[in-house]
PDB file of N, CA and C in Angstrom:
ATOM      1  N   UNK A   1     -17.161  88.039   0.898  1.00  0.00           N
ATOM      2  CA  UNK A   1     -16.983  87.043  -0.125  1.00  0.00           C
ATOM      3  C   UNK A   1     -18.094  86.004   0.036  1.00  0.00           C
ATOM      4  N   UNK A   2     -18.748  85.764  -1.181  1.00  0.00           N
ATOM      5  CA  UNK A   2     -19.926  84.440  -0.926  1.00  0.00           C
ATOM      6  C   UNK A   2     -20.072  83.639  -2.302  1.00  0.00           C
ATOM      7  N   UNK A   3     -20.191  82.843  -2.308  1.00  0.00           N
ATOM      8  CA  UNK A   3     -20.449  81.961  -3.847  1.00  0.00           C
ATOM      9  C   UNK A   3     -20.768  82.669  -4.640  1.00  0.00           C
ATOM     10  N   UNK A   4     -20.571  82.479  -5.628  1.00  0.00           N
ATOM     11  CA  UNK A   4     -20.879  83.306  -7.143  1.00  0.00           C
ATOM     12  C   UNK A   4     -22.031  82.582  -7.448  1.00  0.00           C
ATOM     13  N   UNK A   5     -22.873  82.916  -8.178  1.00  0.00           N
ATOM     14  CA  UNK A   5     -24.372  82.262  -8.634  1.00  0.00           C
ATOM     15  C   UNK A   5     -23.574  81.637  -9.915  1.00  0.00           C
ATOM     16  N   UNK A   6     -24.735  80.315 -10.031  1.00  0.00           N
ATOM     17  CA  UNK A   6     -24.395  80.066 -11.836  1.00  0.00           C
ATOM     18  C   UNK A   6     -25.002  80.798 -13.181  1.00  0.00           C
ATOM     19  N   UNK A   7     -26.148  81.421 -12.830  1.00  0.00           N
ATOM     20  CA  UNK A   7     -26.745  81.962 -13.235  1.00  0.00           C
ATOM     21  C   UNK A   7     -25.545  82.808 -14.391  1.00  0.00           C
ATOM     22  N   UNK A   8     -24.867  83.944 -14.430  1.00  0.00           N
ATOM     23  CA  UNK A   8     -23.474  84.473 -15.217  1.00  0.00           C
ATOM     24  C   UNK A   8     -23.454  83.433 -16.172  1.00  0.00           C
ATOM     25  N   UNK A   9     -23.109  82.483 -15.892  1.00  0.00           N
ATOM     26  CA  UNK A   9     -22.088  81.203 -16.813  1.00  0.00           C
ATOM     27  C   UNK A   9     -23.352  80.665 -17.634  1.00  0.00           C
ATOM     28  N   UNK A  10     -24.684  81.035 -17.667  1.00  0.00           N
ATOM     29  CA  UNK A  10     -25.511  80.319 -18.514  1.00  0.00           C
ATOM     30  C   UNK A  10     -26.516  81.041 -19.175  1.00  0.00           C
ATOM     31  N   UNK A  11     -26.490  82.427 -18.856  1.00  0.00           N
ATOM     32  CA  UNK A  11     -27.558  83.140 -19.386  1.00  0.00           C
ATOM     33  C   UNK A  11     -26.412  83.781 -20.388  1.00  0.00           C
ATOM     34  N   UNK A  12     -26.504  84.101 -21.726  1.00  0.00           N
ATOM     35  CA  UNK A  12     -25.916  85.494 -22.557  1.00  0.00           C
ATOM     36  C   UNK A  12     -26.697  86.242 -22.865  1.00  0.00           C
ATOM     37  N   UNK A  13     -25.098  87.037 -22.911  1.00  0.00           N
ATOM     38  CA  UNK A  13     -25.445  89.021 -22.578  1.00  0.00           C
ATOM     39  C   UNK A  13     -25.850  89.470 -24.033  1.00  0.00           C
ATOM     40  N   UNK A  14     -26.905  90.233 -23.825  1.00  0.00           N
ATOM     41  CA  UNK A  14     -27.489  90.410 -25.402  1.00  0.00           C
ATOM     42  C   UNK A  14     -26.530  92.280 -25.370  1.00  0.00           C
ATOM     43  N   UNK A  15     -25.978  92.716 -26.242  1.00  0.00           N
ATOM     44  CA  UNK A  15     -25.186  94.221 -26.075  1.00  0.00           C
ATOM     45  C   UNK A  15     -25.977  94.650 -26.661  1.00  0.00           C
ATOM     46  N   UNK A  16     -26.633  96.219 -26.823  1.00  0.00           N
ATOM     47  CA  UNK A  16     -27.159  96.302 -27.505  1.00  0.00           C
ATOM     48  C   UNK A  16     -26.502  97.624 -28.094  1.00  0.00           C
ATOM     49  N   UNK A  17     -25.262  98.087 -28.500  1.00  0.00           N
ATOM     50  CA  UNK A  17     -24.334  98.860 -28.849  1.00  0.00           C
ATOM     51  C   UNK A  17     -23.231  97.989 -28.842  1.00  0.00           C
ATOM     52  N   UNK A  18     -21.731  98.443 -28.966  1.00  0.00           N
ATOM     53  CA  UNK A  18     -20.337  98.292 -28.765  1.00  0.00           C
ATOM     54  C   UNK A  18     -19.892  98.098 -27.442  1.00  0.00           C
ATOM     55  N   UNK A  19     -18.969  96.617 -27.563  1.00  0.00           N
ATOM     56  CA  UNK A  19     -18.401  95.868 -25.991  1.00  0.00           C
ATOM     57  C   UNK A  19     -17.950  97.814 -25.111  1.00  0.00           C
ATOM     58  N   UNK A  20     -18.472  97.549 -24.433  1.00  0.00           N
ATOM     59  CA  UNK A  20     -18.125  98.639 -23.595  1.00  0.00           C
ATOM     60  C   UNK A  20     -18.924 100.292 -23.441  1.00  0.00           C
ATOM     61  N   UNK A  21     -19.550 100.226 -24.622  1.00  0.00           N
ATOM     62  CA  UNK A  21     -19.929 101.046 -25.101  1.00  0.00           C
ATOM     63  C   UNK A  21     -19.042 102.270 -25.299  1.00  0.00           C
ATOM     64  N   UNK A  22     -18.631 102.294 -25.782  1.00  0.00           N
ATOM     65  CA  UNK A  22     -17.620 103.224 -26.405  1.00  0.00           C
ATOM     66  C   UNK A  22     -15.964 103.815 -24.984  1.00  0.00           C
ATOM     67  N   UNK A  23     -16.392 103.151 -23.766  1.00  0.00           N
ATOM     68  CA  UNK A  23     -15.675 103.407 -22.645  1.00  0.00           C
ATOM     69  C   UNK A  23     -14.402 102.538 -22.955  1.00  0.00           C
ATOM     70  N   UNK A  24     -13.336 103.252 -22.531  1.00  0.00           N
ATOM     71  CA  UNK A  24     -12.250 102.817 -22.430  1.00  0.00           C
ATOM     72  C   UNK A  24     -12.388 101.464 -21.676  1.00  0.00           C
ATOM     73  N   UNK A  25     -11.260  99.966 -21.783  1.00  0.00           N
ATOM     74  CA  UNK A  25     -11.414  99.055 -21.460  1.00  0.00           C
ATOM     75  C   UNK A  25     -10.185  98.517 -20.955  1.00  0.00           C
ATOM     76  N   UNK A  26      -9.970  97.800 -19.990  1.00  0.00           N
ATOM     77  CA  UNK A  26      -8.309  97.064 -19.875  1.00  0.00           C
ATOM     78  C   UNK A  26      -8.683  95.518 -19.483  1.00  0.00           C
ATOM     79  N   UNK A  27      -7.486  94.940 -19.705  1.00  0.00           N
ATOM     80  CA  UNK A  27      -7.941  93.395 -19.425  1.00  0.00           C
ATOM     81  C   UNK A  27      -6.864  93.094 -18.191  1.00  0.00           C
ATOM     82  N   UNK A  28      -7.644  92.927 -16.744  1.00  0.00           N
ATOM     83  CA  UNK A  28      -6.282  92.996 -15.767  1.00  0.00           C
ATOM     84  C   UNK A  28      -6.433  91.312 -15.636  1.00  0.00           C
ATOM     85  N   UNK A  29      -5.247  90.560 -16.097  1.00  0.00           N
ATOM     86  CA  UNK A  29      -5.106  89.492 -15.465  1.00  0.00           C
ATOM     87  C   UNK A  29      -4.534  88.916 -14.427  1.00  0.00           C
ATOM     88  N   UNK A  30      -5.081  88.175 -13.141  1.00  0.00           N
ATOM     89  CA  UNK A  30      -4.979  87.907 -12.084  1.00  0.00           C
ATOM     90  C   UNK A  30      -4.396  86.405 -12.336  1.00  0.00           C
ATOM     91  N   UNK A  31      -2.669  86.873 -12.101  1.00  0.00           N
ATOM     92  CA  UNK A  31      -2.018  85.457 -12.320  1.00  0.00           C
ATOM     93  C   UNK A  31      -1.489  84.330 -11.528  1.00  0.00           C
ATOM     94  N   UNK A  32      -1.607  84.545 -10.352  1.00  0.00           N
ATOM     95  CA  UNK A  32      -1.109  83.910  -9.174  1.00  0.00           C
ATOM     96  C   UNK A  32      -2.568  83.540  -8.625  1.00  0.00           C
ATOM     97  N   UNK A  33      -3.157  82.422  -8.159  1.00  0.00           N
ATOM     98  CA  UNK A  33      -2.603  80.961  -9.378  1.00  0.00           C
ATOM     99  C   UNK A  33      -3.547  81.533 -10.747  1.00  0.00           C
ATOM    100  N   UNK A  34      -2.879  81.094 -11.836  1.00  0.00           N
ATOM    101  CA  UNK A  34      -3.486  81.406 -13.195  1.00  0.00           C
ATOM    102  C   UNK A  34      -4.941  80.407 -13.126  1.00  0.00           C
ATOM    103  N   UNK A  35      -5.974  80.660 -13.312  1.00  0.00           N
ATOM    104  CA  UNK A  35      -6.903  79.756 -13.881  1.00  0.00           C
ATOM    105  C   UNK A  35      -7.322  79.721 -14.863  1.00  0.00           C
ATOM    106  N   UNK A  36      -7.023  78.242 -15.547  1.00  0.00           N
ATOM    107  CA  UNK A  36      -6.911  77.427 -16.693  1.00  0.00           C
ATOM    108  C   UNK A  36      -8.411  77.661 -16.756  1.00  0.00           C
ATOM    109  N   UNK A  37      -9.782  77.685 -16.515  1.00  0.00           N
ATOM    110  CA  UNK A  37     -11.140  77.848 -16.989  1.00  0.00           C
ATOM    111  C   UNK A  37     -10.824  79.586 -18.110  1.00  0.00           C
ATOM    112  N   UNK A  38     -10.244  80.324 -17.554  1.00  0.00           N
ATOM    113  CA  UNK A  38     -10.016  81.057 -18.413  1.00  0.00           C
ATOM    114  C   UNK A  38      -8.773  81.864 -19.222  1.00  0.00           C
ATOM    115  N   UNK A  39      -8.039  80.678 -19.250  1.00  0.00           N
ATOM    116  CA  UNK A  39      -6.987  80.533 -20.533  1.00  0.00           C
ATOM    117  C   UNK A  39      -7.446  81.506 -22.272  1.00  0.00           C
ATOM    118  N   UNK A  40      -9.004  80.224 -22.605  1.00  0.00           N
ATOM    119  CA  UNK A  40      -9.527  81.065 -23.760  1.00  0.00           C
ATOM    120  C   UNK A  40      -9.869  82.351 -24.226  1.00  0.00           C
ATOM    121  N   UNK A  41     -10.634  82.832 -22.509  1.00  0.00           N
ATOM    122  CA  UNK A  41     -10.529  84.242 -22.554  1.00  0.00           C
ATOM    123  C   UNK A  41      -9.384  85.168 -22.629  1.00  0.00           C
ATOM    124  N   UNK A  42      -8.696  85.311 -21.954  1.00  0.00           N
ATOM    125  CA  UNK A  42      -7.257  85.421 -22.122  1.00  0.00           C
ATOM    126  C   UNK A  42      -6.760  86.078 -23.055  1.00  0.00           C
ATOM    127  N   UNK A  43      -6.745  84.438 -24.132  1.00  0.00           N
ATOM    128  CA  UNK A  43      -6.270  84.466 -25.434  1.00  0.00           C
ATOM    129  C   UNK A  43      -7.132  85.084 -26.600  1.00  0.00           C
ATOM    130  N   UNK A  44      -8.334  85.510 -26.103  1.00  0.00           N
ATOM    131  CA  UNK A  44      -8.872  85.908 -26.986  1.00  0.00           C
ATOM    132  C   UNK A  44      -8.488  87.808 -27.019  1.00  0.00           C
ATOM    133  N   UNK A  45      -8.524  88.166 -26.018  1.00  0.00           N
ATOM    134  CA  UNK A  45      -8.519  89.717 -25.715  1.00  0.00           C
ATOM    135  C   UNK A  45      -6.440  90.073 -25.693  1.00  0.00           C
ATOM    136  N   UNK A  46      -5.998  89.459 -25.303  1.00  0.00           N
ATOM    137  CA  UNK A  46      -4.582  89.795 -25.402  1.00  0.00           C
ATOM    138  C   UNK A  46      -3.813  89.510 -26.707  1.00  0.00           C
ATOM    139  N   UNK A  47      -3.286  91.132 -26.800  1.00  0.00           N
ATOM    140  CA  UNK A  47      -3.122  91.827 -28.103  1.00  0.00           C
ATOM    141  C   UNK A  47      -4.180  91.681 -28.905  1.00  0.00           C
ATOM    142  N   UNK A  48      -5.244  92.261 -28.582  1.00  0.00           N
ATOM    143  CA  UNK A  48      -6.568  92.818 -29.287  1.00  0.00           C
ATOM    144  C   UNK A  48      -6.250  94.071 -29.089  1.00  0.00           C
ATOM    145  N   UNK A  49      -6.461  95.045 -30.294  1.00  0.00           N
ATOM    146  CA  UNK A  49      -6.276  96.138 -30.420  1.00  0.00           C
ATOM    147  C   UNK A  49      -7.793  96.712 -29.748  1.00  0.00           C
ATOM    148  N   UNK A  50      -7.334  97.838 -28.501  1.00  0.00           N
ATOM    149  CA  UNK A  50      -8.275  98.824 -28.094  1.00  0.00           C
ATOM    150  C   UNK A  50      -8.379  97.905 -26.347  1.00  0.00           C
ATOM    151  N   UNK A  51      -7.705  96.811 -26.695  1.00  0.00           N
ATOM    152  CA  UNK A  51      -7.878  96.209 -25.028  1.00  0.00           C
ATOM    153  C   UNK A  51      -6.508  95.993 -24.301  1.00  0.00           C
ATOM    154  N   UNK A  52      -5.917  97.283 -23.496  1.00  0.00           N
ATOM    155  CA  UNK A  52      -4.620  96.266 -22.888  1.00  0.00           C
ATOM    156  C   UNK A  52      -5.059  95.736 -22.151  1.00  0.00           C
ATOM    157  N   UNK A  53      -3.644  95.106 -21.811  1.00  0.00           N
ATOM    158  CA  UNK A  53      -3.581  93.899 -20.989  1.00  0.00           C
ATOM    159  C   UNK A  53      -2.687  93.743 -20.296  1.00  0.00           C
ATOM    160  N   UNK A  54      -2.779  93.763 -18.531  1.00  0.00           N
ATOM    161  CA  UNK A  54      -1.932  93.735 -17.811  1.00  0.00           C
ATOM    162  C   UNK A  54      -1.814  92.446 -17.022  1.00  0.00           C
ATOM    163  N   UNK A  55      -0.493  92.030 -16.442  1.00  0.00           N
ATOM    164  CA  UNK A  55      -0.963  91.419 -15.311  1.00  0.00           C
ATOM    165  C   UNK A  55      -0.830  91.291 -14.010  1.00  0.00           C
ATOM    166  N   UNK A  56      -1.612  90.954 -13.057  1.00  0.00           N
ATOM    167  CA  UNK A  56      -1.749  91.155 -11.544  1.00  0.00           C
ATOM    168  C   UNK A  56      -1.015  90.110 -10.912  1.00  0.00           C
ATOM    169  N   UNK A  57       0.406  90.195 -10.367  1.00  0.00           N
ATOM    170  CA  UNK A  57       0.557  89.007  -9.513  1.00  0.00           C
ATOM    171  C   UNK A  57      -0.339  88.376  -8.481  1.00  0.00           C
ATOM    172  N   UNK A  58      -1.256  88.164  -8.346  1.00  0.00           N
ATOM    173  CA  UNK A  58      -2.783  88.146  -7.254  1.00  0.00           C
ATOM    174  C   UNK A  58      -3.975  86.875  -7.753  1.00  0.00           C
ATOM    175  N   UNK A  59      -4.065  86.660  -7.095  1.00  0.00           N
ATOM    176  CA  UNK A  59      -5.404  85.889  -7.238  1.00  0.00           C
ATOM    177  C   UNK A  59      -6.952  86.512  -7.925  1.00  0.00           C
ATOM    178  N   UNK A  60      -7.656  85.988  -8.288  1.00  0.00           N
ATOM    179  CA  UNK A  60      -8.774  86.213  -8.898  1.00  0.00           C
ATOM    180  C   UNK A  60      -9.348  87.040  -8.167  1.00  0.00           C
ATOM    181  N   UNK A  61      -9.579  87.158  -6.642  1.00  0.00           N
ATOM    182  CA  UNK A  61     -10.171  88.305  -5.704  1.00  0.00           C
ATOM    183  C   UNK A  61      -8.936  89.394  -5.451  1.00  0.00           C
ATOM    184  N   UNK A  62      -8.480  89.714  -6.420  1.00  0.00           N
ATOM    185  CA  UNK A  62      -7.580  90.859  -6.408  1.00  0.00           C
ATOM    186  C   UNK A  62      -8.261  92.151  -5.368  1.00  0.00           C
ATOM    187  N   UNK A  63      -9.197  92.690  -5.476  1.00  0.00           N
ATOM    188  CA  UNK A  63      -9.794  93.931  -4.390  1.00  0.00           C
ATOM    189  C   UNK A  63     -10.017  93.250  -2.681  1.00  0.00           C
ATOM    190  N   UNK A  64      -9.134  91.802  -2.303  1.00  0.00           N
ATOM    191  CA  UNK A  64      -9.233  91.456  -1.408  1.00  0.00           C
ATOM    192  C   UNK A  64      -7.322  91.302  -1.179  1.00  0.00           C
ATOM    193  N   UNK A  65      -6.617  90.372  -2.110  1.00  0.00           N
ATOM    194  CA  UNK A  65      -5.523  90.059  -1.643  1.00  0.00           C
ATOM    195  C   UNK A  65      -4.160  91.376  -2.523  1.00  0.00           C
ATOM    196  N   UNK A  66      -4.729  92.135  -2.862  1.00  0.00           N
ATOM    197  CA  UNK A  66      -4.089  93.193  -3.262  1.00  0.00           C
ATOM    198  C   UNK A  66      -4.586  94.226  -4.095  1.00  0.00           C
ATOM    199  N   UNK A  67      -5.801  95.188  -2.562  1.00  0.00           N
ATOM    200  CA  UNK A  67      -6.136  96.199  -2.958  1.00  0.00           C
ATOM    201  C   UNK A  67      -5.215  97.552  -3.848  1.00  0.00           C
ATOM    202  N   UNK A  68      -4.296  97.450  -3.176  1.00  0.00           N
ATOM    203  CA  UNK A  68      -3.871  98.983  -3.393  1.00  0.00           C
ATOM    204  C   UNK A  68      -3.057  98.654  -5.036  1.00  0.00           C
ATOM    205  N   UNK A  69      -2.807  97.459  -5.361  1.00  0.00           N
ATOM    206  CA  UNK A  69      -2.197  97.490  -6.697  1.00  0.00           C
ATOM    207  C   UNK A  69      -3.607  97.759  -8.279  1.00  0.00           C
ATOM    208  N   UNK A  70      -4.224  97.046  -7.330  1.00  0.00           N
ATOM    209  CA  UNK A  70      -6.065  97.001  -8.435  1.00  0.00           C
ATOM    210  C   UNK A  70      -6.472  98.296  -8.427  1.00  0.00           C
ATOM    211  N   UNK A  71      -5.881  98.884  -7.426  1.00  0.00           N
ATOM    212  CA  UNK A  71      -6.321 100.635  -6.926  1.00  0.00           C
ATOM    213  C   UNK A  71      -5.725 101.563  -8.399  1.00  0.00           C
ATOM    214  N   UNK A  72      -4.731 101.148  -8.400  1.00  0.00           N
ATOM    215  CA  UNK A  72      -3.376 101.681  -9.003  1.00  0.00           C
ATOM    216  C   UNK A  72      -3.788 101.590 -10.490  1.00  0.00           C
ATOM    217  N   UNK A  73      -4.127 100.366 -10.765  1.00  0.00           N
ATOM    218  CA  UNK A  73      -4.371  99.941 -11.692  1.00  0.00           C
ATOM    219  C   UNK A  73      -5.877  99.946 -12.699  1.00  0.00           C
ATOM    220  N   UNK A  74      -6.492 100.818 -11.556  1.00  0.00           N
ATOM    221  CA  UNK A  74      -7.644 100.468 -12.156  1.00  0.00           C
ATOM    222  C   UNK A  74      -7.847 102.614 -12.587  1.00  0.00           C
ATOM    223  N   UNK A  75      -6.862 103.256 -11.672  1.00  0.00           N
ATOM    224  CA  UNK A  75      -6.634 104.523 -11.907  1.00  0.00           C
ATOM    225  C   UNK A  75      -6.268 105.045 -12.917  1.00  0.00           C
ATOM    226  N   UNK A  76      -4.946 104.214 -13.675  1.00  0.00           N
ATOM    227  CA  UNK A  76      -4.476 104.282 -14.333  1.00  0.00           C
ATOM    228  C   UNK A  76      -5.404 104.250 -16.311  1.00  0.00           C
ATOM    229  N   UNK A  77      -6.373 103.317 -16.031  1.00  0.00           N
ATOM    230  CA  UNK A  77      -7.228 103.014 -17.180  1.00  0.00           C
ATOM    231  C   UNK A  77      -8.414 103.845 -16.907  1.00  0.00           C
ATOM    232  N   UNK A  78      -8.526 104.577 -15.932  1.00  0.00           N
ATOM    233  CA  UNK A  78      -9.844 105.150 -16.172  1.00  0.00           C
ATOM    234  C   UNK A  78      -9.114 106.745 -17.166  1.00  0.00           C
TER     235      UNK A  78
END
């Protein structure tokens, strides 16, 4: 685990096809503690048709404080 760069949060992603490119997609939300920075996101993708949406009792580093459920879960959508 090491700081995240800011770099993400200020450059945008130019797509140059369809979000995903045509790959199946899921939206796993990591709710324990919920973070309010991404509420909007959230709300934007849940019940969007072509994106479920689950959620993770876990923290944001889910592949640290509950591998084997992200395991499960990430099996399940591929």
């Amino acid at each position: 685990m090491t700081p995240h760069p800011f770099a993400p949060f200020d450059q945008k992603v130019r797509w140059g096809g369809p979000l995903g490119s045509g790959v199946p997609r899921t939206y796993i939300d990591c709710t324990q503690p919920a973070l309010a920075v991404l509420a909007t996101l959230k709300d934007r993708y849940r019940g969007k048709p072509g994106w479920p949406f689950v959620e993770l009792k876990t923290g944001h580093d889910a592949m640290v404080s509950a591998p084997e459920a992200l395991t499960r879960l990430l099996l399940e959508a591929a």
